[in-house]
N, C-alpha and C. Protein backbone atom coordinates (compact mmCIF):
# COMPACT_ATOMS: atom_id res chain seq x y z
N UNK A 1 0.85 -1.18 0.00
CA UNK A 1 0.00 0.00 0.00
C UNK A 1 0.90 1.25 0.00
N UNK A 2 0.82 2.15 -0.70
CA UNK A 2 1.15 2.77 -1.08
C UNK A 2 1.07 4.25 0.24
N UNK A 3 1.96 5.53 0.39
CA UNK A 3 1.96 6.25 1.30
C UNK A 3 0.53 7.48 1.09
N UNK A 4 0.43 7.42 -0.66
CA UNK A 4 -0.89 8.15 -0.51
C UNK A 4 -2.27 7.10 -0.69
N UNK A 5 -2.08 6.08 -0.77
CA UNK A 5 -3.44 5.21 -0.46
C UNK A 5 -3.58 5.62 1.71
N UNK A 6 -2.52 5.12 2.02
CA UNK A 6 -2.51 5.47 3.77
C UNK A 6 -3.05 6.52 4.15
N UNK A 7 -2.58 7.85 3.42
CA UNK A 7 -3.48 9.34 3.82
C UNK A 7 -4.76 9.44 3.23
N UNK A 8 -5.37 8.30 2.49
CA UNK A 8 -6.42 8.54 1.89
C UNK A 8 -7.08 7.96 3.00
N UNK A 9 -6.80 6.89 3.74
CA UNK A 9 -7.59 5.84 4.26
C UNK A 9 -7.63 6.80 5.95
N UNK A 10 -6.41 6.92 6.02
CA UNK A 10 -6.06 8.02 7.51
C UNK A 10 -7.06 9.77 7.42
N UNK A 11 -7.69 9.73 6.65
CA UNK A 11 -8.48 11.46 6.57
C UNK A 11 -9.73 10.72 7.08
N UNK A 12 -10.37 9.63 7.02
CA UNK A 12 -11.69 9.82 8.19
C UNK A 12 -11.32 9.07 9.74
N UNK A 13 -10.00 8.61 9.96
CA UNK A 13 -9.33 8.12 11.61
C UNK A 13 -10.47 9.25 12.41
N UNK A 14 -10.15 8.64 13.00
CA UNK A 14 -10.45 9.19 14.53
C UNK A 14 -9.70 9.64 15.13
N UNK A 15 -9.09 10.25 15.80
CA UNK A 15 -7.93 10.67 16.50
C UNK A 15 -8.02 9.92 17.59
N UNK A 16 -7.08 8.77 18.21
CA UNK A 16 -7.37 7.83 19.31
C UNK A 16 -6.28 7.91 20.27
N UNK A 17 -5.04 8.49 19.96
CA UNK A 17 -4.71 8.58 21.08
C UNK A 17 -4.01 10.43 21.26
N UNK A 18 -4.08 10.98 22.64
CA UNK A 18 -3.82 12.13 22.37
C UNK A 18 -2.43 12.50 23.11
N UNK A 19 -1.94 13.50 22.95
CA UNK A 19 0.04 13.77 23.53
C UNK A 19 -0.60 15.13 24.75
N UNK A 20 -0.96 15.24 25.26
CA UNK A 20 -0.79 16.49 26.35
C UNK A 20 0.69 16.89 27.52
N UNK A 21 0.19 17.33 28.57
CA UNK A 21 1.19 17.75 29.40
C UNK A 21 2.17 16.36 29.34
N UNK A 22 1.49 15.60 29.28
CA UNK A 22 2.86 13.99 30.30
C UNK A 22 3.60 14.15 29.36
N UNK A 23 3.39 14.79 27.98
CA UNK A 23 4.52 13.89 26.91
C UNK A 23 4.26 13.18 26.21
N UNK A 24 5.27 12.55 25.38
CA UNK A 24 5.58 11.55 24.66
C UNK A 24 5.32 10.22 25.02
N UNK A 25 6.14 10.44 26.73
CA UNK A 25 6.36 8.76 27.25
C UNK A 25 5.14 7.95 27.58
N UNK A 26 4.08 8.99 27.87
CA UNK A 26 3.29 8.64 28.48
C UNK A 26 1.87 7.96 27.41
N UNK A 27 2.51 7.96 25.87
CA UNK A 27 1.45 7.37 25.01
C UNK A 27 2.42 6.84 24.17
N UNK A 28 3.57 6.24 24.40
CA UNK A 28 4.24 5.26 23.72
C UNK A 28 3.61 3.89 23.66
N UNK A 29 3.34 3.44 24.99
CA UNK A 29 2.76 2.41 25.14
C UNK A 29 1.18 2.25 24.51
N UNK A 30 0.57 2.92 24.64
CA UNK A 30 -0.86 3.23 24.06
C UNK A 30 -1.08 2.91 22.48
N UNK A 31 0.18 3.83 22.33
CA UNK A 31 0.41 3.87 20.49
C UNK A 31 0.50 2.29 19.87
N UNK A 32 1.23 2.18 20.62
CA UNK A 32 2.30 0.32 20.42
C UNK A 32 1.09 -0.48 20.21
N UNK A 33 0.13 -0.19 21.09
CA UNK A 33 -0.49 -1.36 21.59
C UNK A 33 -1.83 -0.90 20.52
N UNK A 34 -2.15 -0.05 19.92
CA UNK A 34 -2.97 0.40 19.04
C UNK A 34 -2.42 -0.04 17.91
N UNK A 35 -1.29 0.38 16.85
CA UNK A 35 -0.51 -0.24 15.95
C UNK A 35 -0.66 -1.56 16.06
N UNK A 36 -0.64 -2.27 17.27
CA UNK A 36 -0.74 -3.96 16.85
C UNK A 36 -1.66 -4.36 16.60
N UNK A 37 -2.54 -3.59 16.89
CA UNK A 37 -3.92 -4.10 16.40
C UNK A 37 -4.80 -3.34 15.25
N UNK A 38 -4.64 -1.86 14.80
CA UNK A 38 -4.81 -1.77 13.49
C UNK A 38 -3.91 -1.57 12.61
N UNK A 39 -4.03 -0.57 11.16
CA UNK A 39 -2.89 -0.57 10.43
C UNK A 39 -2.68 0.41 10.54
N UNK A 40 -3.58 1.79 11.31
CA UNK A 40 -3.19 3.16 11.51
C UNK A 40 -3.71 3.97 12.40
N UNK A 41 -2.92 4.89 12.85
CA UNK A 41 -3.58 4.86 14.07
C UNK A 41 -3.82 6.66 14.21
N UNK A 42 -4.54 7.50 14.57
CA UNK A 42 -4.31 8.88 14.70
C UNK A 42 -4.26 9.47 15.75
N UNK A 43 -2.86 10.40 16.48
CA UNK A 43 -2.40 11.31 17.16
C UNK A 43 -2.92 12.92 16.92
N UNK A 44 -3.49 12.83 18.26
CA UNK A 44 -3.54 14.64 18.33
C UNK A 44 -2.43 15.29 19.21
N UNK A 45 -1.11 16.47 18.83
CA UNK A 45 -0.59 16.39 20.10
C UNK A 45 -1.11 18.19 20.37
N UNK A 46 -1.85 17.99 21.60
CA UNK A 46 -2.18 19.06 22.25
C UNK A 46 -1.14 20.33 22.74
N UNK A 47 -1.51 21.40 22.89
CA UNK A 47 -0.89 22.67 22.78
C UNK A 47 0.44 22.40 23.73
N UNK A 48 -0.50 21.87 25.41
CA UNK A 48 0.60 21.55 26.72
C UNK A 48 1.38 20.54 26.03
N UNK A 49 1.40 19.92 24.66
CA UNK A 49 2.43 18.60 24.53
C UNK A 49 3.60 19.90 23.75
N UNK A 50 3.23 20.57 23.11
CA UNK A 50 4.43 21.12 21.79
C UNK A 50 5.25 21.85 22.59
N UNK A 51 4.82 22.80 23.70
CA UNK A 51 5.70 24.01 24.10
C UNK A 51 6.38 24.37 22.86
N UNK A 52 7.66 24.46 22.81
CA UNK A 52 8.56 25.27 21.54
C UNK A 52 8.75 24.19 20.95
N UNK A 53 8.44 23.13 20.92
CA UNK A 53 8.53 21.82 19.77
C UNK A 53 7.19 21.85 18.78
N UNK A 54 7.82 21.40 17.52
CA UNK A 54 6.65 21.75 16.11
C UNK A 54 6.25 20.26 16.23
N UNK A 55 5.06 20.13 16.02
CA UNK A 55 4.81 18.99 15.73
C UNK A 55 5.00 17.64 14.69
N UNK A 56 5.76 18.46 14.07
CA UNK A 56 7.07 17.54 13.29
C UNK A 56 7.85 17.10 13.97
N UNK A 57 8.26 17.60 14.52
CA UNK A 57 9.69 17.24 15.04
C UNK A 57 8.83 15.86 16.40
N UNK A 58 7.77 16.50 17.22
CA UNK A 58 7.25 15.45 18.24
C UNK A 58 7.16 14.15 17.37
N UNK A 59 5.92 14.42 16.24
CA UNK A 59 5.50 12.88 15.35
C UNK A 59 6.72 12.59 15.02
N UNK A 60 7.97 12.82 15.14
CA UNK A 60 9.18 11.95 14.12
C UNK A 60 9.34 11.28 15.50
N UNK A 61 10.03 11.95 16.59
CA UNK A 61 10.04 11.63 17.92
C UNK A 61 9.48 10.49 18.30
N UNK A 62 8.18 10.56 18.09
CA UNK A 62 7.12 9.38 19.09
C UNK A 62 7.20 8.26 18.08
N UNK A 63 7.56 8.49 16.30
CA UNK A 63 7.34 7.47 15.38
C UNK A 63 8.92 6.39 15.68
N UNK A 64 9.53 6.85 16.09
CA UNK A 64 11.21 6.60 16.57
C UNK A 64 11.30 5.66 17.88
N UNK A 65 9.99 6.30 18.79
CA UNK A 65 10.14 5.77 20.01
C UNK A 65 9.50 4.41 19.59
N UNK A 66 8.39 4.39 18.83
CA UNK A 66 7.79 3.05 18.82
C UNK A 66 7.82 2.13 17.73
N UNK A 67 8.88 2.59 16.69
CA UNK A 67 9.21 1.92 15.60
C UNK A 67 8.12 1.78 14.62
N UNK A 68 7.67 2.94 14.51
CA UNK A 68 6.63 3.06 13.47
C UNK A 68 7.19 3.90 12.38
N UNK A 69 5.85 3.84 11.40
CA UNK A 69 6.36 4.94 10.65
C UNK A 69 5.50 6.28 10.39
N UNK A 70 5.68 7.14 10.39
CA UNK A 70 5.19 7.97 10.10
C UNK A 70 4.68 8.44 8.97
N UNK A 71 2.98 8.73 8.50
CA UNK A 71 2.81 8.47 7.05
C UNK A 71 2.41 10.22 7.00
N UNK A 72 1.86 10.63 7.63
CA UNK A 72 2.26 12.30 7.52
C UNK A 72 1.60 12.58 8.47
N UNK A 73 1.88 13.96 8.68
CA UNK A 73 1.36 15.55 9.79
C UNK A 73 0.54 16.33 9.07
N UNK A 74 -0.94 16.72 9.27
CA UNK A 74 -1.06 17.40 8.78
C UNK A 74 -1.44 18.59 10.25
N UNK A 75 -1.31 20.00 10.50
CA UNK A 75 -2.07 20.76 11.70
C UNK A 75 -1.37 19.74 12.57
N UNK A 76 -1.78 19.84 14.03
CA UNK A 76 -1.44 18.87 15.19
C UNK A 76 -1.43 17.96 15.37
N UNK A 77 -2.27 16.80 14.24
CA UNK A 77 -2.33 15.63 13.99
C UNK A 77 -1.37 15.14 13.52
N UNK A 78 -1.10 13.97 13.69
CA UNK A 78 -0.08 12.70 13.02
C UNK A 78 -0.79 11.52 12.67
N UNK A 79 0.08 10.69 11.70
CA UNK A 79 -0.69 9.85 11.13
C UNK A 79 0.32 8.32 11.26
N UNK A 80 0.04 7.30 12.18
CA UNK A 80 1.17 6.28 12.11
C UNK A 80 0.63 5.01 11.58
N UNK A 81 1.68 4.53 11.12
CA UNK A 81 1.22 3.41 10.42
C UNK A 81 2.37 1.72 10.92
């Protein structure tokens, strides 16, 4: 499957898991355990998650921590696959 079949299929997700104050660490596990069970999964990271970090730089971050991949960002959202 292709990376724009994934953003086609990822524009009606749900946003299921979200990044606030805790961080990153604190939805690594969440993510992991979502990824094993579908093929994609959608991140919101909230204002208290970015401080002076872009949300590029977090989704590469969290896609790193859990050995995913990252199929794009669009706004605050991320898209893992």
């Amino acid at each position: 499957m292709t990376d724009q079949d994934l953003r086609k299929k990822a524009h009606d997700l749900d946003v299921t898991v979200w990044v606030g104050k805790s961080g990153l660490e604190s939805v690594t596990g969440e993510l992991d355990d979502q990824l094993s069970d579908r093929e994609l999964v959608k991140v919101k990271f909230l204002r208290a998650a970015r401080g002076g970090t872009s949300t590029d730089e977090l989704a590469a971050d969290l896609a790193e921590r859990v050995g995913a991949d990252l199929v794009e960002t669009r706004g605050n959202t991320a898209v893992y696959h």
